[in-house]
Protein backbone atom coordinates (compact mmCIF):
# COMPACT_ATOMS: atom_id res chain seq x y z
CA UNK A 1 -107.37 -4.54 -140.28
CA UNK A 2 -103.86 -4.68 -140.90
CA UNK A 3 -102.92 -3.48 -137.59
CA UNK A 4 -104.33 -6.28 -136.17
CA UNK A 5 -103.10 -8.95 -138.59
CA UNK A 6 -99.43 -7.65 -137.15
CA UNK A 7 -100.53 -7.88 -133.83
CA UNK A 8 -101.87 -11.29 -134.23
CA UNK A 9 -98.47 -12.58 -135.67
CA UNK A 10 -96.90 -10.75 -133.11
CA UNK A 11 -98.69 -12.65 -130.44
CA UNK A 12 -98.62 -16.08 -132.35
CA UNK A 13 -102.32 -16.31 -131.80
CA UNK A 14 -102.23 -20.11 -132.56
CA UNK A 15 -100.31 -21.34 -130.18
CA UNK A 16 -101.66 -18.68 -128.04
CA UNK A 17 -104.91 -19.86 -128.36
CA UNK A 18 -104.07 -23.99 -127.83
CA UNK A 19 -102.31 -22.73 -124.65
CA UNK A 20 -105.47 -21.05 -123.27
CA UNK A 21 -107.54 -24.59 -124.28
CA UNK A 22 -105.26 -26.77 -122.46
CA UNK A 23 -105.60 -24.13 -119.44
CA UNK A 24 -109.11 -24.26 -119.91
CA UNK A 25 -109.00 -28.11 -119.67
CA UNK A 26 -106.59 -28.15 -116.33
CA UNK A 27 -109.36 -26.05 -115.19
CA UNK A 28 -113.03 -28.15 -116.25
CA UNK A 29 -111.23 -31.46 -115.24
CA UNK A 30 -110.64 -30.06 -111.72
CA UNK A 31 -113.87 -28.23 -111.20
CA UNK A 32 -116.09 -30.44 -113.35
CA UNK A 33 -117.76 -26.78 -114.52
CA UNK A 34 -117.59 -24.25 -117.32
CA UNK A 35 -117.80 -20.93 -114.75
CA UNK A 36 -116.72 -17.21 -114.99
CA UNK A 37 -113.23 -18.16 -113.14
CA UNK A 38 -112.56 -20.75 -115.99
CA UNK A 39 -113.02 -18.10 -118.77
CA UNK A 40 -110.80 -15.78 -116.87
CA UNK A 41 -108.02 -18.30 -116.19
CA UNK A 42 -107.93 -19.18 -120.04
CA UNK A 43 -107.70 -15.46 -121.00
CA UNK A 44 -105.15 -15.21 -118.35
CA UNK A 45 -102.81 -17.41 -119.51
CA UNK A 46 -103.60 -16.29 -123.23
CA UNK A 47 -102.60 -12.90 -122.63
CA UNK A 48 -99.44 -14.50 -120.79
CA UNK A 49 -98.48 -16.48 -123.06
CA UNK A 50 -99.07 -14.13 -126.24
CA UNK A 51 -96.33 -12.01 -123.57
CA UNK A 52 -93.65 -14.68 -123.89
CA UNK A 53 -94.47 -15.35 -127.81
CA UNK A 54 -94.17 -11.79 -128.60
CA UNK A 55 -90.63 -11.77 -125.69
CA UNK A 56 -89.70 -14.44 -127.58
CA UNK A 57 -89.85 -13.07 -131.32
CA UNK A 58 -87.72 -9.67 -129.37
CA UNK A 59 -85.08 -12.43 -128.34
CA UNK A 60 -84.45 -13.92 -131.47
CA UNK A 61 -85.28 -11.00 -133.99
CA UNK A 62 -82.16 -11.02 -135.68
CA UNK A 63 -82.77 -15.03 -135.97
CA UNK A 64 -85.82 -14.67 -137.72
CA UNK A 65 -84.44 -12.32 -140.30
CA UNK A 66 -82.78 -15.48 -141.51
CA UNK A 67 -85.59 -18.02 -141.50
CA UNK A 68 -88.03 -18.09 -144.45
CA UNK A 69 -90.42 -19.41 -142.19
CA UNK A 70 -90.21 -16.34 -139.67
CA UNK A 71 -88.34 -13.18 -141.72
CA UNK A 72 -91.94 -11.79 -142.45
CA UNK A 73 -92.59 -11.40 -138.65
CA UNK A 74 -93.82 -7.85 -137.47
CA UNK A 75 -90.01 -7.28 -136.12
CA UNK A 76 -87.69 -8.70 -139.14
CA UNK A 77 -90.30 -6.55 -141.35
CA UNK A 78 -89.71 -3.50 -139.10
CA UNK A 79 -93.67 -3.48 -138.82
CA UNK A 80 -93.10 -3.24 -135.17
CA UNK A 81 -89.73 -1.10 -133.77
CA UNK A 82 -88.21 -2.86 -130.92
CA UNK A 83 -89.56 -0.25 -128.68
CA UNK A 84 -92.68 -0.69 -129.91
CA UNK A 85 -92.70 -4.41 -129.05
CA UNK A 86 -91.48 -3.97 -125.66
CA UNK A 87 -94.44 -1.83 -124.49
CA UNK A 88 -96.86 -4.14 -126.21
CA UNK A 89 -94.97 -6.95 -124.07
CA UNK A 90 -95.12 -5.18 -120.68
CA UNK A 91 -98.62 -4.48 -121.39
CA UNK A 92 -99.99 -8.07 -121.87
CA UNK A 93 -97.62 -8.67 -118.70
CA UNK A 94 -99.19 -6.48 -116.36
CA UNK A 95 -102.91 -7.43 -117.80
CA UNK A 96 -102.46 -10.89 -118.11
CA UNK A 97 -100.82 -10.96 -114.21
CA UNK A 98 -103.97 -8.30 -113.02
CA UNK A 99 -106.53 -10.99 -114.64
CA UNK A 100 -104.85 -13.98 -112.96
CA UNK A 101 -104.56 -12.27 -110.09
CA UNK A 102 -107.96 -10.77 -109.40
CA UNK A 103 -109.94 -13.60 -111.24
CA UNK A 104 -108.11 -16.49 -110.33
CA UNK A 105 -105.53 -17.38 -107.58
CA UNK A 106 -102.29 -17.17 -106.49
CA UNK A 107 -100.71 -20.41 -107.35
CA UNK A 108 -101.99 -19.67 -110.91
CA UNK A 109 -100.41 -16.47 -111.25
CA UNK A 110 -96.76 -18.01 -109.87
CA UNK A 111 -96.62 -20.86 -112.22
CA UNK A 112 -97.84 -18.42 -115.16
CA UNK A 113 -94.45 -16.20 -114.00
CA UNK A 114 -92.73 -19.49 -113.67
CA UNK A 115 -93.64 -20.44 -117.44
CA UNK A 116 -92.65 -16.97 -119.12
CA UNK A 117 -89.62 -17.59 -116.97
CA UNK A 118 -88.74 -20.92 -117.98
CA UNK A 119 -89.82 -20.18 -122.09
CA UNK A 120 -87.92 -16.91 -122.54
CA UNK A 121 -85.15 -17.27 -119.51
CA UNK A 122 -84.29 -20.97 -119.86
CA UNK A 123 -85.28 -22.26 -123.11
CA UNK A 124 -85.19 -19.42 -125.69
CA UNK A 125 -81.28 -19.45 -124.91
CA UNK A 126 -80.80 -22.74 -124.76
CA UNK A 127 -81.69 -23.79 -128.15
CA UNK A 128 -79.32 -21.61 -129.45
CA UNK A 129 -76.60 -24.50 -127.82
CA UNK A 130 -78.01 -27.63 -128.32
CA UNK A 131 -80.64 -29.20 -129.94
CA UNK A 132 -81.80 -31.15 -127.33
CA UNK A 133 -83.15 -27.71 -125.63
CA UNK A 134 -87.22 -29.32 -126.68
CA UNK A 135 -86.84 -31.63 -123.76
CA UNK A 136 -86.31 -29.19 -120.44
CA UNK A 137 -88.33 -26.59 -122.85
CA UNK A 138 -91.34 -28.85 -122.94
CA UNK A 139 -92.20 -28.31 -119.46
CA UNK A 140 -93.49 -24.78 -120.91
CA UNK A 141 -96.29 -26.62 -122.56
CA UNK A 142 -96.81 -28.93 -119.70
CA UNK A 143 -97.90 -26.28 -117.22
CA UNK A 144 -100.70 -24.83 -118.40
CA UNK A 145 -102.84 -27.92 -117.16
CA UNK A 146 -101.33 -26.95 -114.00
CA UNK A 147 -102.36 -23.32 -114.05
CA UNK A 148 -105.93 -24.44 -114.73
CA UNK A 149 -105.74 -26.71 -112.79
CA UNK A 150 -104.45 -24.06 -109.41
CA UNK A 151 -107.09 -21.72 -110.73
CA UNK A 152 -109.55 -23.82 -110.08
CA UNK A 153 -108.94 -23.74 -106.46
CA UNK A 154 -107.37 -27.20 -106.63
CA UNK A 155 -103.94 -28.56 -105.40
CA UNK A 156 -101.67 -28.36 -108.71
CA UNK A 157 -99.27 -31.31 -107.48
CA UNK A 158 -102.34 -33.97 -107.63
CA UNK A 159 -101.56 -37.00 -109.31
CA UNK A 160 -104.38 -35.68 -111.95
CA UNK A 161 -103.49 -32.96 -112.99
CA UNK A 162 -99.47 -34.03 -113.29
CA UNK A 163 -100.57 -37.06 -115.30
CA UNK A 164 -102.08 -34.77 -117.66
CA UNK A 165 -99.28 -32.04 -117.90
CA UNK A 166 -96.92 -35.37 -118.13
CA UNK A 167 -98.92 -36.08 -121.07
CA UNK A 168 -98.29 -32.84 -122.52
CA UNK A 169 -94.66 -32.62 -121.67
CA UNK A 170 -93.82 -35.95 -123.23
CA UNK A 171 -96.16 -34.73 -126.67
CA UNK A 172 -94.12 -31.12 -127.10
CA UNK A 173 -90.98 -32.88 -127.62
CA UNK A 174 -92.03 -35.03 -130.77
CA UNK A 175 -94.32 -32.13 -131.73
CA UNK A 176 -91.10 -30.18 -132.39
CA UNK A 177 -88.68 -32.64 -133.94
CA UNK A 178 -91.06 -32.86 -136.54
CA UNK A 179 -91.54 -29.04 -136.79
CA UNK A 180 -87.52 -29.19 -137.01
CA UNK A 181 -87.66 -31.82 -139.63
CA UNK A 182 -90.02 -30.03 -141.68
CA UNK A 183 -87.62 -26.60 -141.67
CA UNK A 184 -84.10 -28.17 -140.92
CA UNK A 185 -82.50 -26.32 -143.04
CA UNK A 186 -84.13 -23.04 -142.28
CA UNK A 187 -82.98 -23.42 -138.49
CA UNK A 188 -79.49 -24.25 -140.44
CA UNK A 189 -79.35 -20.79 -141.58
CA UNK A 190 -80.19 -18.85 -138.61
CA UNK A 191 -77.53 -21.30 -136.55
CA UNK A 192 -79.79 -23.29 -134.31
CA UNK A 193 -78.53 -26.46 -133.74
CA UNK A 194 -81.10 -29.49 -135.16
CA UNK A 195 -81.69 -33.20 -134.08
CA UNK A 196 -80.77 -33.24 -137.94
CA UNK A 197 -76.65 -32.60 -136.95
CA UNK A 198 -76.90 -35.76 -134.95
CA UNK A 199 -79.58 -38.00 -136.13
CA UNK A 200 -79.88 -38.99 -140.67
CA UNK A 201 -83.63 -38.71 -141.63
CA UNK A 202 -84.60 -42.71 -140.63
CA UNK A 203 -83.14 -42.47 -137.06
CA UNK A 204 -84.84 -39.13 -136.60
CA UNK A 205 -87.62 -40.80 -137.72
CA UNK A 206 -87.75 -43.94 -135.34
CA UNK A 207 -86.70 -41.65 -132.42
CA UNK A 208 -89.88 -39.54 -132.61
CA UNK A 209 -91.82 -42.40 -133.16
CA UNK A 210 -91.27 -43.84 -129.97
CA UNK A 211 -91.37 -40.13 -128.00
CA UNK A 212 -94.80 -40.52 -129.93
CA UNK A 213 -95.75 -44.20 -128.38
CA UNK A 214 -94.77 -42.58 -124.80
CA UNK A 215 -96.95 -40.02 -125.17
CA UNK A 216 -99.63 -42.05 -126.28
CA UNK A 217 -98.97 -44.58 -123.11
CA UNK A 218 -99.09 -41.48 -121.06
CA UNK A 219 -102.13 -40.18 -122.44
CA UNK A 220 -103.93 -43.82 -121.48
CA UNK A 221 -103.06 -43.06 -117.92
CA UNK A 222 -105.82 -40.91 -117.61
CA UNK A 223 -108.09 -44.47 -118.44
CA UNK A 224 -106.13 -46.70 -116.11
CA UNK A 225 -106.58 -44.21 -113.20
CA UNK A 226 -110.15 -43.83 -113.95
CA UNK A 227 -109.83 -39.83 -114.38
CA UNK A 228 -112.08 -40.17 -117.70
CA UNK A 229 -114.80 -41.13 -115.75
CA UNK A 230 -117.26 -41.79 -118.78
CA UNK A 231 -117.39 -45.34 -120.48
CA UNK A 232 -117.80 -43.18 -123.71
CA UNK A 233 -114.63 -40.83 -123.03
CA UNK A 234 -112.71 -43.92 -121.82
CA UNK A 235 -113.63 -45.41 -125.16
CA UNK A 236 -113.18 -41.87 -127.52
CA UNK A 237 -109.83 -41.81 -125.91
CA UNK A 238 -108.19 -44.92 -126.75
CA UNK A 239 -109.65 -44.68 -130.33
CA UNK A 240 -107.93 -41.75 -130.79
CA UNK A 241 -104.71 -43.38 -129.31
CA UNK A 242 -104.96 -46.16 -131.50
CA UNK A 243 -105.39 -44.21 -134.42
CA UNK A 244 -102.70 -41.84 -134.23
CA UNK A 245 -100.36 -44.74 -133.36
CA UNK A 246 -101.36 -46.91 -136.31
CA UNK A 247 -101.21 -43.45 -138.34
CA UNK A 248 -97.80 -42.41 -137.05
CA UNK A 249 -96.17 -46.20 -137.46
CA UNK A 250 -97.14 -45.77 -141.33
CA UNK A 251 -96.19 -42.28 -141.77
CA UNK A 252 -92.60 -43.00 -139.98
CA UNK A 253 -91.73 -46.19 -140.21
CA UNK A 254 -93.16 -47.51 -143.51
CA UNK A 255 -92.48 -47.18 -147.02
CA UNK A 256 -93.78 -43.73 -147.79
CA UNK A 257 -92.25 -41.63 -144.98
CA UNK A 258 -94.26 -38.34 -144.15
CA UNK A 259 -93.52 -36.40 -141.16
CA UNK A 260 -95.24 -33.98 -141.97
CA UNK A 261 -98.85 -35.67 -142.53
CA UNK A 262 -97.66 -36.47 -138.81
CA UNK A 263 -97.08 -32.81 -137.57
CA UNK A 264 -100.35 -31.89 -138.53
CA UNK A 265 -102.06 -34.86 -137.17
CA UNK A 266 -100.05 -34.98 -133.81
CA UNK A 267 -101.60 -31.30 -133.35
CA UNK A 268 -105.36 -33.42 -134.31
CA UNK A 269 -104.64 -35.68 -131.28
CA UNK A 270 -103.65 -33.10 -128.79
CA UNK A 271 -106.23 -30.84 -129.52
CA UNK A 272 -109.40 -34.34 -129.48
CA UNK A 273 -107.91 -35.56 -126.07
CA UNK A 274 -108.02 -32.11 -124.56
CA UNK A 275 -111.74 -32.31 -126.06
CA UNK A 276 -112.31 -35.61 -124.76
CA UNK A 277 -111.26 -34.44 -121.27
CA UNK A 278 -113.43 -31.22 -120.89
CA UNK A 279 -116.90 -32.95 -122.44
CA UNK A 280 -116.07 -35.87 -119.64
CA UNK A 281 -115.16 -33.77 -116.79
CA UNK A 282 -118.42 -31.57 -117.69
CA UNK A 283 -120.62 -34.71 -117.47
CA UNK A 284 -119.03 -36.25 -114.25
C-alpha cells in the first residue's frame, strides 16, 4: 500500500486525473458519445501526463528538496533513486504513446508528444528565469481539449474545440498566481522567480482578478456560439460564471482578502464547466 502511495505522488495523480477529464470532455463535446475510444483517449493522456509530472519532479529534484510543499516527494525522500524514476517515466511513455496510438489517432498522439514537449522542454526551464513562464506554460493545460477533441476523429483546429482550450489556457494562468501566492515564499527558497518580486499583495491581487474575468468571458463563448446546445447547460453555465465572479470580486478585491478560498474555488469552476459540457454534449 505504500508502494503505491509513492507512486501516486510520483505521478501527481490529481492533476493527472483533471487532465484526463478535460481530455475526456474535448472528446464527448466532439462525438456527442461516451464510447470505448473516449475511455482510451482519457487513459491515454493520463498515463502521458502522469509521464511529464513524474519528468517533471526528475527536473527539478534538487528544487523540491527546498520547498516544504514538495521536499517529501518520492525523489527528495530518496523513496525513488533517479534511476528508478527514469524507467518508471519511459514506461508510462511508451504505454501511454501505444494506447493513443492503437486506440485513438494520430493527431492525438502528436499533440500528446507536443504537450510533454512543451511542459518539460519549454516550461519546466523557463520558470526557473522568469515568473511570467505560467503564460506560454498554460498552453500545456489548454491542449488536452484538443487531444480529445483529435481522438475523436474530429478536426482539432475547429473553432469549438479552440474556444474551449482558449478557455483553459486563459484559467491556468490565474490558477497558478494564486498557487504562487499561497507558497511565495516557498518558491523563494528554492529560487523560482514569483509574480510576488514584481507585483505587492493588492496588485497581485487585482491582476488575477481580471485574468479571472477573461476567463470567465471566455468560458461564455461557448453560450454565444451556441456550442452548449441545451437551454439548461446554457443556463448552469452562466450561473456558475456569475458565481465565481461575484465570489472572486469579494475574495480579491474586498475587505477580507482570501486567495486562497479562491484557489480552491477556481479549481470548483473548472472542474462544473467541464461537467456542464460533457452532460450537454451527451444530450445533444
Amino acid at each position: 500500500m505504500k508502494s503505491l502511495r509513492v507512486f501516486l505522488a510520483f505521478i501527481k495523480i490529481r492533476i493527472s486525473i483533471s487532465v484526463s477529464i478535460t481530455t475526456l470532455a474535448g472528446y464527448i463535446f466532439c462525438s456527442g458519445v461516451f464510447e470505448s475510444a473516449a475511455f482510451w483517449a482519457a487513459l491515454g493522456v493520463f498515463l502521458m501526463a502522469s509521464c511529464s509530472s513524474a519528468l517533471n519532479e526528475l527536473q527539478e529534484m534538487k528544487y523540491d528538496a527546498n520547498m516544504d510543499r514538495t521536499k517529501t516527494r518520492p525523489l527528495p525522500m530518496k523513496l525513488y533513486s533517479p534511476l528508478q524514476g527514469a524507467s518508471i517515466i519511459v514506461v508510462l511513455f511508451l504505454l501511454a504513446s501505444f494506447i493513443l496510438y492503437r486506440f485513438t489517432t494520430i493527431d492525438a498522439l502528436l499533440l500528446s508528444w507536443f504537450n510533454l514537449f512543451w511542459y518539460n522542454g519549454i516550461y519546466t526551464p523557463m520558470k526557473r528565469f522568469t515568473a511570467f513562464a505560467v503564460v506560454p506554460g498554460s498552453v500545456v493545460g489548454a491542449v488536452p481539449v484538443l487531444i480529445g477533441w483529435a481522438a475523436s476523429g474530429g478536426e482539432w483546429y475547429h473553432l469549438n474545440p479552440l474556444v474551449l482550450s482558449f478557455f483553459m489556457f486563459l484559467w491556468q494562468v490565474p490558477h497558478f498566481w494564486l498557487l504562487i501566492s499561497k507558497y511565495a515564499a516557498d518558491y523563494k527558497n528554492a529560487g523560482f522567480p514569483t509574480m510576488a518580486d514584481h507585483f505587492d499583495q493588492e496588485q497581485l491581487s487585482r491582476l488575477v482578478f481580471v485574468w479571472i474575468s477573461s476567463t470567465i468571458l471566455a468560458s461564455l463563448l461557448l453560450v454565444y456560439f451556441q456550442m452548449l446546445s441545451s437551454i439548461a447547460g446554457k443556463s448552469f453555465a452562466v450561473v456558475i460564471n456569475l458565481w465565481f465572479w461575484w465570489i472572486s470580486y469579494a475574495n480579491l478585491l474586498g475587505k477580507e482578502k482570501k486567495p486562497r478560498k479562491v484557489f480552491i474555488l477556481i479549481n470548483v469552476f473548472m472542474l462544473l464547466l467541464m461537467i456542464i459540457v460533457i452532460i450537454d454534449s451527451l444530450y445533444r
